[in-house]
Protein backbone atom coordinates (compact mmCIF):
# COMPACT_ATOMS: atom_id res chain seq x y z
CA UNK A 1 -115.07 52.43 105.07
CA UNK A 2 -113.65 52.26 108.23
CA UNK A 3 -115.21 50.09 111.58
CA UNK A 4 -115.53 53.50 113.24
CA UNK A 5 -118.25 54.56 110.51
CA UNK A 6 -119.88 51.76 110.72
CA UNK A 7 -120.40 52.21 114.75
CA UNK A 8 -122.11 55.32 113.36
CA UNK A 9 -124.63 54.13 111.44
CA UNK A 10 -125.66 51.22 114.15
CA UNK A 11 -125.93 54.31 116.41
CA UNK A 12 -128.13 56.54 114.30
CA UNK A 13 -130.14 53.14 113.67
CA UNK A 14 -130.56 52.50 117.66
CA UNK A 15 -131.17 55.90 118.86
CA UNK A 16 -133.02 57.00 115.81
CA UNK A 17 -131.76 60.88 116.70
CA UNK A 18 -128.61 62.45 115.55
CA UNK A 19 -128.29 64.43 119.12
CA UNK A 20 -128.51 61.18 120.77
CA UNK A 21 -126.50 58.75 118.84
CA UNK A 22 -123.63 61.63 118.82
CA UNK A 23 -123.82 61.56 122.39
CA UNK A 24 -123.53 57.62 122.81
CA UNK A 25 -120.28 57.61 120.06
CA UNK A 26 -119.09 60.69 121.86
CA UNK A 27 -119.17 63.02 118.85
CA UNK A 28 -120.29 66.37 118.40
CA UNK A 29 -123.97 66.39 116.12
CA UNK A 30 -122.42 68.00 113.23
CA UNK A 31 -119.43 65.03 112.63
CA UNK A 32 -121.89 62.58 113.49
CA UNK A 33 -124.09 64.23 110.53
CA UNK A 34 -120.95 64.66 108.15
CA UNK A 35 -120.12 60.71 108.85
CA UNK A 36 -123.17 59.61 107.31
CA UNK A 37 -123.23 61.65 104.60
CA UNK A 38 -119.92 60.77 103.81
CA UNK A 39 -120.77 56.60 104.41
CA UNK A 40 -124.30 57.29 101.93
CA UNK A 41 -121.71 59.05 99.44
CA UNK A 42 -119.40 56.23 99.84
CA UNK A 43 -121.88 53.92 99.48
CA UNK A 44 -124.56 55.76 97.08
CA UNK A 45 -127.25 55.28 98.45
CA UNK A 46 -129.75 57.10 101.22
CA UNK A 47 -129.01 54.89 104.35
CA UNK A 48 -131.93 57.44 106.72
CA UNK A 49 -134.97 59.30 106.13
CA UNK A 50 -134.28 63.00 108.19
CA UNK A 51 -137.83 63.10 109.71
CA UNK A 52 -139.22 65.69 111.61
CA UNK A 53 -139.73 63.57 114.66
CA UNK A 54 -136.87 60.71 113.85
CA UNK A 55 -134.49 59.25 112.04
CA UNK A 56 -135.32 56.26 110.78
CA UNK A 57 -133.82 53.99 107.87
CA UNK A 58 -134.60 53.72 104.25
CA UNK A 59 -135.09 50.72 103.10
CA UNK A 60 -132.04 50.21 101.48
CA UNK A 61 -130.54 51.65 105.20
CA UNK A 62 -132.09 48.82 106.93
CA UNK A 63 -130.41 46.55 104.30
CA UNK A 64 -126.49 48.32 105.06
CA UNK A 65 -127.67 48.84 108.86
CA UNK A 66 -128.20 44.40 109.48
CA UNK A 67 -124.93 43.84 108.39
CA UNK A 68 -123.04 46.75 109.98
CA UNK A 69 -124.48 45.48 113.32
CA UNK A 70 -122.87 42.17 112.66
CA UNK A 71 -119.46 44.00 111.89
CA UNK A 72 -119.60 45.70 114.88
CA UNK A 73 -120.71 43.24 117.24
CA UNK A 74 -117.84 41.17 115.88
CA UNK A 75 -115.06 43.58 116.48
CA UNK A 76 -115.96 43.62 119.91
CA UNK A 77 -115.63 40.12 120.14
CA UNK A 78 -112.49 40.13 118.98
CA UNK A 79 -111.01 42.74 121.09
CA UNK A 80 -112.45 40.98 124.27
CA UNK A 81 -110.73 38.19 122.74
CA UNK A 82 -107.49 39.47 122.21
CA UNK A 83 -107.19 40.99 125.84
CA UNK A 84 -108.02 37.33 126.91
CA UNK A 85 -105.36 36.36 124.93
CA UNK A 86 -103.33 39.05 125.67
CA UNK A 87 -103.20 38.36 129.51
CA UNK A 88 -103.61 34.56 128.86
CA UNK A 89 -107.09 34.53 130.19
CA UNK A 90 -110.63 32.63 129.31
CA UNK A 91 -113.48 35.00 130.90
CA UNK A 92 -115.80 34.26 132.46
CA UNK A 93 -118.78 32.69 131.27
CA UNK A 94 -123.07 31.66 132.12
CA UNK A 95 -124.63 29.13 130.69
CA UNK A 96 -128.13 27.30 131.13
CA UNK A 97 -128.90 23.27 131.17
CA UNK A 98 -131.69 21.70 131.39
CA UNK A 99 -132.91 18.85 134.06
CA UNK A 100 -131.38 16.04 132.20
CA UNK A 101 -128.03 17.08 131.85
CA UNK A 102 -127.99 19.00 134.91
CA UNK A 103 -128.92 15.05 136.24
CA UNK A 104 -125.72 13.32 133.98
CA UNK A 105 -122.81 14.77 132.96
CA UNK A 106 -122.76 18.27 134.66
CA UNK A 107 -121.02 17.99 137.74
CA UNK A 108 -118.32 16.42 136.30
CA UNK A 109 -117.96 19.07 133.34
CA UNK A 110 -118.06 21.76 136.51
CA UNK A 111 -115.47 20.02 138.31
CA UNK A 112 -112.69 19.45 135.60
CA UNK A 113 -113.53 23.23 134.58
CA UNK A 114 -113.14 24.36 138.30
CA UNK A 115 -109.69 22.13 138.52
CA UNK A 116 -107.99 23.36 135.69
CA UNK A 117 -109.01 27.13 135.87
CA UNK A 118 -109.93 28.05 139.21
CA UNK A 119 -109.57 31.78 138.39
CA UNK A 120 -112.43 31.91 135.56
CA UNK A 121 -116.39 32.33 136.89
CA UNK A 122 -118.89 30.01 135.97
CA UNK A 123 -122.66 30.95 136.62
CA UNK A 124 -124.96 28.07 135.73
CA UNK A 125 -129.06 27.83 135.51
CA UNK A 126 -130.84 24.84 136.00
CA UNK A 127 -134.25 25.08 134.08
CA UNK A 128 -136.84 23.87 131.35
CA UNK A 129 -135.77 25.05 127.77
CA UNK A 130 -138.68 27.64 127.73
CA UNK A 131 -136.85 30.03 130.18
CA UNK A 132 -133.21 29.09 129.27
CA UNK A 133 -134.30 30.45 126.13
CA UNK A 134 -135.78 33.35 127.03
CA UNK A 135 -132.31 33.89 128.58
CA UNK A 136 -130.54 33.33 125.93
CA UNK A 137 -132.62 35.73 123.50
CA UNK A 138 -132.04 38.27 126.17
CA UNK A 139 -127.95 37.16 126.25
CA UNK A 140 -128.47 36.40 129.55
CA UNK A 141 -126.68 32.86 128.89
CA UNK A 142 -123.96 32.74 126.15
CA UNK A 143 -125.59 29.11 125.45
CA UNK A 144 -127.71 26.01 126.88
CA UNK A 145 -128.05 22.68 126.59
CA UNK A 146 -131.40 20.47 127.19
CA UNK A 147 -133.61 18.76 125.39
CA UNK A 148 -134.36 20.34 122.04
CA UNK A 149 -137.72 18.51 120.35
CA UNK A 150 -140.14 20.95 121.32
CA UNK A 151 -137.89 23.75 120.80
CA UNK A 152 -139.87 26.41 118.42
CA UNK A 153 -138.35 27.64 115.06
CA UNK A 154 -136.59 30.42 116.21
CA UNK A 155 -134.09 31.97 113.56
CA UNK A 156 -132.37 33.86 116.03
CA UNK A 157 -130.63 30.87 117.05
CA UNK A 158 -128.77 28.05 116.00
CA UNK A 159 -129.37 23.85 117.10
CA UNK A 160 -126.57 21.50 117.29
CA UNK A 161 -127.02 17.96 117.92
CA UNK A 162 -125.55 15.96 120.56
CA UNK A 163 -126.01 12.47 121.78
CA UNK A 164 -129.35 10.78 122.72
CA UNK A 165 -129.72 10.21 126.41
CA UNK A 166 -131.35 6.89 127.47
CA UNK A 167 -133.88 6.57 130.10
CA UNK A 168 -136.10 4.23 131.65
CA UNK A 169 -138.57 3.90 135.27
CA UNK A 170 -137.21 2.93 137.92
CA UNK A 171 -138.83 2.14 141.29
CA UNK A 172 -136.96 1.98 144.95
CA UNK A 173 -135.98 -0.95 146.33
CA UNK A 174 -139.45 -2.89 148.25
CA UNK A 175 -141.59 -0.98 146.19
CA UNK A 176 -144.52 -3.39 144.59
CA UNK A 177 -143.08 -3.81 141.08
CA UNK A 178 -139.94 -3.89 142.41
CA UNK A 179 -139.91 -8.07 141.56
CA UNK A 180 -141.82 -8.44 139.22
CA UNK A 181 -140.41 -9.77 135.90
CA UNK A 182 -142.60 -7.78 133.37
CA UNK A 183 -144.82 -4.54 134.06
CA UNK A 184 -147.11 -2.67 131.76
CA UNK A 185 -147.49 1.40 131.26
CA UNK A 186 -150.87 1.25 132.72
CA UNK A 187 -148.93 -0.38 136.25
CA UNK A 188 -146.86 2.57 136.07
CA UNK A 189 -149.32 5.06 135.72
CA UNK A 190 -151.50 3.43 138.45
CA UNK A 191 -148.70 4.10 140.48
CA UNK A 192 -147.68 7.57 139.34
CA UNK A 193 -145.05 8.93 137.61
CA UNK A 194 -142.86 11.57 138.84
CA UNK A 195 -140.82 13.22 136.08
CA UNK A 196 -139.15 16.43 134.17
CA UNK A 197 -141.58 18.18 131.30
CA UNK A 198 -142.22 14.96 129.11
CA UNK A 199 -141.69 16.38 125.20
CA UNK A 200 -144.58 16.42 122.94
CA UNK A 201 -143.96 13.80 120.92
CA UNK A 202 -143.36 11.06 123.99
CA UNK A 203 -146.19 12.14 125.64
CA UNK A 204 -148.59 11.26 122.39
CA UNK A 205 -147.00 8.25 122.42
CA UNK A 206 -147.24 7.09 125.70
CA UNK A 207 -150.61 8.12 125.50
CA UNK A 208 -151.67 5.99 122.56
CA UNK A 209 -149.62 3.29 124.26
CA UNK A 210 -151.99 4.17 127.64
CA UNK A 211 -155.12 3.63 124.96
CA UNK A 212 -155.67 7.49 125.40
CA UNK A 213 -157.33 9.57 123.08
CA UNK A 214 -155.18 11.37 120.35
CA UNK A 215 -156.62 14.81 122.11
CA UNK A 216 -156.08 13.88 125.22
CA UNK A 217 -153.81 15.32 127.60
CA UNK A 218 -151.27 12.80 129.32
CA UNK A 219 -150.62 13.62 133.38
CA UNK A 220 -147.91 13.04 134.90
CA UNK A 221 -148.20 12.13 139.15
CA UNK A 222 -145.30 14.67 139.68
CA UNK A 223 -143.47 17.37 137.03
CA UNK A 224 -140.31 19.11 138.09
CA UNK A 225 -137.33 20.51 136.54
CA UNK A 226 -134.41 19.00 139.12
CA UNK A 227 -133.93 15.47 139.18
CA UNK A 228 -132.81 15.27 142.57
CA UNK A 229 -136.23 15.94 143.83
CA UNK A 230 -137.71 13.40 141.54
CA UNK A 231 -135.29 10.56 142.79
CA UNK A 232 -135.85 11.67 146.41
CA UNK A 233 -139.69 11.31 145.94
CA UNK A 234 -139.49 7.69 144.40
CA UNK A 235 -137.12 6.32 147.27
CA UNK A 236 -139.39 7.45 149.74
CA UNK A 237 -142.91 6.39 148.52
CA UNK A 238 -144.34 4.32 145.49
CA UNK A 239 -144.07 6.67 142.99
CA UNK A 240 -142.17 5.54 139.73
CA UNK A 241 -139.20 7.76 138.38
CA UNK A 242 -138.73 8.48 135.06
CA UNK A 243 -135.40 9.49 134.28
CA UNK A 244 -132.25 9.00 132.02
CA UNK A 245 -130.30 5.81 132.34
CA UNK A 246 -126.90 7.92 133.86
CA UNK A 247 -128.81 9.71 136.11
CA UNK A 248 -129.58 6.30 138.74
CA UNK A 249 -126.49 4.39 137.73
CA UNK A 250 -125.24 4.59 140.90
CA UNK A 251 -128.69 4.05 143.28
CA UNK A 252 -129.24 1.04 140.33
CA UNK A 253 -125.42 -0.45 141.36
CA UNK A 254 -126.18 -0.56 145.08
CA UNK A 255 -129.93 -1.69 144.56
CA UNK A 256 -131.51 1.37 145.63
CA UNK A 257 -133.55 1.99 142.41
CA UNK A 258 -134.73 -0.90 140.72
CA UNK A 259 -134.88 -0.69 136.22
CA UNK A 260 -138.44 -1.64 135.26
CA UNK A 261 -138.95 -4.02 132.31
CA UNK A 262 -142.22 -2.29 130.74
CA UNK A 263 -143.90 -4.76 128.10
CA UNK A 264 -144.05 -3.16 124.75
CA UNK A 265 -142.38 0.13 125.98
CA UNK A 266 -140.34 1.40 123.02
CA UNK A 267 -136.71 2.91 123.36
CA UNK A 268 -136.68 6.42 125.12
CA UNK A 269 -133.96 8.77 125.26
CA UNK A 270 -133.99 12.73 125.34
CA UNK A 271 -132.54 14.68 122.43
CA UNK A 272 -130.18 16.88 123.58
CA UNK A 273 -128.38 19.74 121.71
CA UNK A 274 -126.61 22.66 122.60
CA UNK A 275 -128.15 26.01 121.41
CA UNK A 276 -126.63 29.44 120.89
CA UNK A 277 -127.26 33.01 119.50
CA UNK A 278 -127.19 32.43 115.66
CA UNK A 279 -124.02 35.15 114.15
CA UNK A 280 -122.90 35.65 118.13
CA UNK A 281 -119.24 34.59 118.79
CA UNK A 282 -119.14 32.54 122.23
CA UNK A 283 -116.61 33.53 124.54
CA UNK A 284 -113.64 31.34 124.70
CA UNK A 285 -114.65 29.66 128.07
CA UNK A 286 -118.57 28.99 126.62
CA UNK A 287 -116.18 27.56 123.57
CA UNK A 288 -114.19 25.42 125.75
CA UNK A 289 -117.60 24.36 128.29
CA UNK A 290 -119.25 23.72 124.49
CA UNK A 291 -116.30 21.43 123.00
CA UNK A 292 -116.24 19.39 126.32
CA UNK A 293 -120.06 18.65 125.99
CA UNK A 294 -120.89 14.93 125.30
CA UNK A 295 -121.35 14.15 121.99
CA UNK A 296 -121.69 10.58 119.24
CA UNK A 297 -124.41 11.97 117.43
CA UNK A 298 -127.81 9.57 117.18
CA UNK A 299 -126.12 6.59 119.11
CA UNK A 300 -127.48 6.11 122.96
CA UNK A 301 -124.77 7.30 124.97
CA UNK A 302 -125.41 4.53 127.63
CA UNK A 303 -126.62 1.26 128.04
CA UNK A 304 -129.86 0.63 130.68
CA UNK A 305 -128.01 -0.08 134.31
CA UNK A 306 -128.63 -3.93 134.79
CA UNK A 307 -130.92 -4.61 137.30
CA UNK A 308 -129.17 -6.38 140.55
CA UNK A 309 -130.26 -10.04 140.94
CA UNK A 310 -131.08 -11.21 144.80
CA UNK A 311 -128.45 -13.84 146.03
CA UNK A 312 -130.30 -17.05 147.64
């Protein structure tokens, strides 16, 4: 059976009306009609119920109809493909991260990608994983990347692993646990805490380390998605940032942001992993953005920034 057929029956599927599925193939009704009878005799077996109202599939049509979708959808993929090929072009591409890598590595992913192909568009979103993937289930985004614990079973799409991302708190430079050699949670939180969406399973734990209760909910002085803010906030009062170790290596090097030593604080890192439209084909940009992510599996990516020792 050829991929033209095929088109046919997604249509009938879709529009669930001969008239209007003919219309969207740009056939006349009758060869639309003759089509399917000729893919059910091909086939043998009844792929749509002729109601009075609609057309809907049998079961056996639903069956033939899921992988014909696939079939199609990858044909087109590989003729936008080939044209890209064709005319030695990437495409453009949209993709979401979420605040910790938007706080690492991606500036310097955007920059190499703007160097070496200036002519391809790149539309990023910055966000928590709950709307990037809402995006993505709408293919809004071709793919994001963020941290992926709390991330629901979802079998339209697929998880892979990258590396862990260290972080720490870190206070600015003056602030009142600045100096001190050792600090406990409860310090911290006396102080506030200004960070990103904490995931579930860090937030129980700090919370049993805070001698909460296991129902409790843990609060957080200050939640939001970008970084930026977060670091802006602790230089200029005595909040305490939370944030990944390669996101302050630079305020930690000139003695901006001090690392906190927190007494009995276990290691914490976020979990990132890059997540895409399970059976969708990624453009060959999003496969080029996606093979430059970091990677190195469980291993921390980076080492806590040493904190800088006062001369005397």
């Amino acid at each position: 059976m050829d991929l033209r057929r095929w088109a046919h029956i997604v249509a009938v599927a879709d529009r669930r009306s001969f008239a209007r599925a003919a219309e969207q193939v740009h056939l006349s009704q009758p060869a639309l009609t003759r089509s399917i009878q000729a893919a059910e005799a091909e086939l043998g077996m009844r792929l749509f119920d002729r109601g009075t109202h609609e057309v809907v599939p049998t079961p056996a049509g639903e069956f033939v109809v899921a992988r014909a979708r696939q079939l199609v959808f990858n044909s087109h993929c590989l003729r936008r493909d080939v044209d890209l090929y064709r005319n030695r072009g990437l495409g453009d591409t949209a993709f979401g991260v979420g605040p910790f890598p938007a706080a690492t590595f991606l500036s310097t992913l955007l920059a190499a990608v703007r160097r070496e192909f200036p002519g391809v568009n790149v539309r990023v979103e910055i966000s928590n994983w709950q709307l990037l993937l809402k995006r993505l289930l709408e293919e809004d985004i071709e793919f994001f990347v963020a941290d992926t614990r709390d991330l629901p079973s979802e079998p339209a799409v697929l998880v892979r692993p990258l590396r862990r991302e260290p972080g720490g708190f870190y206070v600015r430079s003056g602030h009142p646990l600045a100096r001190q050699k050792s600090v406990t949670l409860q310090q911290l939180w006396d102080h506030g805490v200004a960070s990103v969406r904490v995931p579930a399973g860090v937030r129980s734990v700090l919370g049993g380390l805070l001698g909460m209760e296991p129902s409790a909910e843990l609060s957080m002085a200050l939640e939001c998605d970008d970084v930026g803010v977060l670091k802006d906030v602790a230089l200029a009062s005595d909040s305490v940032l939370a944030a990944p170790h390669a996101a302050v290596e630079q305020e930690v090097a000139a003695g901006t942001f001090h690392a906190l030593p927190v007494v009995g604080l276990p290691a914490l890192f976020s979990e990132m992993g890059v997540v895409t439209l399970r059976g969708r084909t990624p453009s060959p940009m999003a496969e080029l953005i996606i093979g430059r992510l970091p990677s190195g599996g469980p291993k921390l990516a980076h080492r806590a920034p040493q904190r800088r020792t006062s001369q005397t």
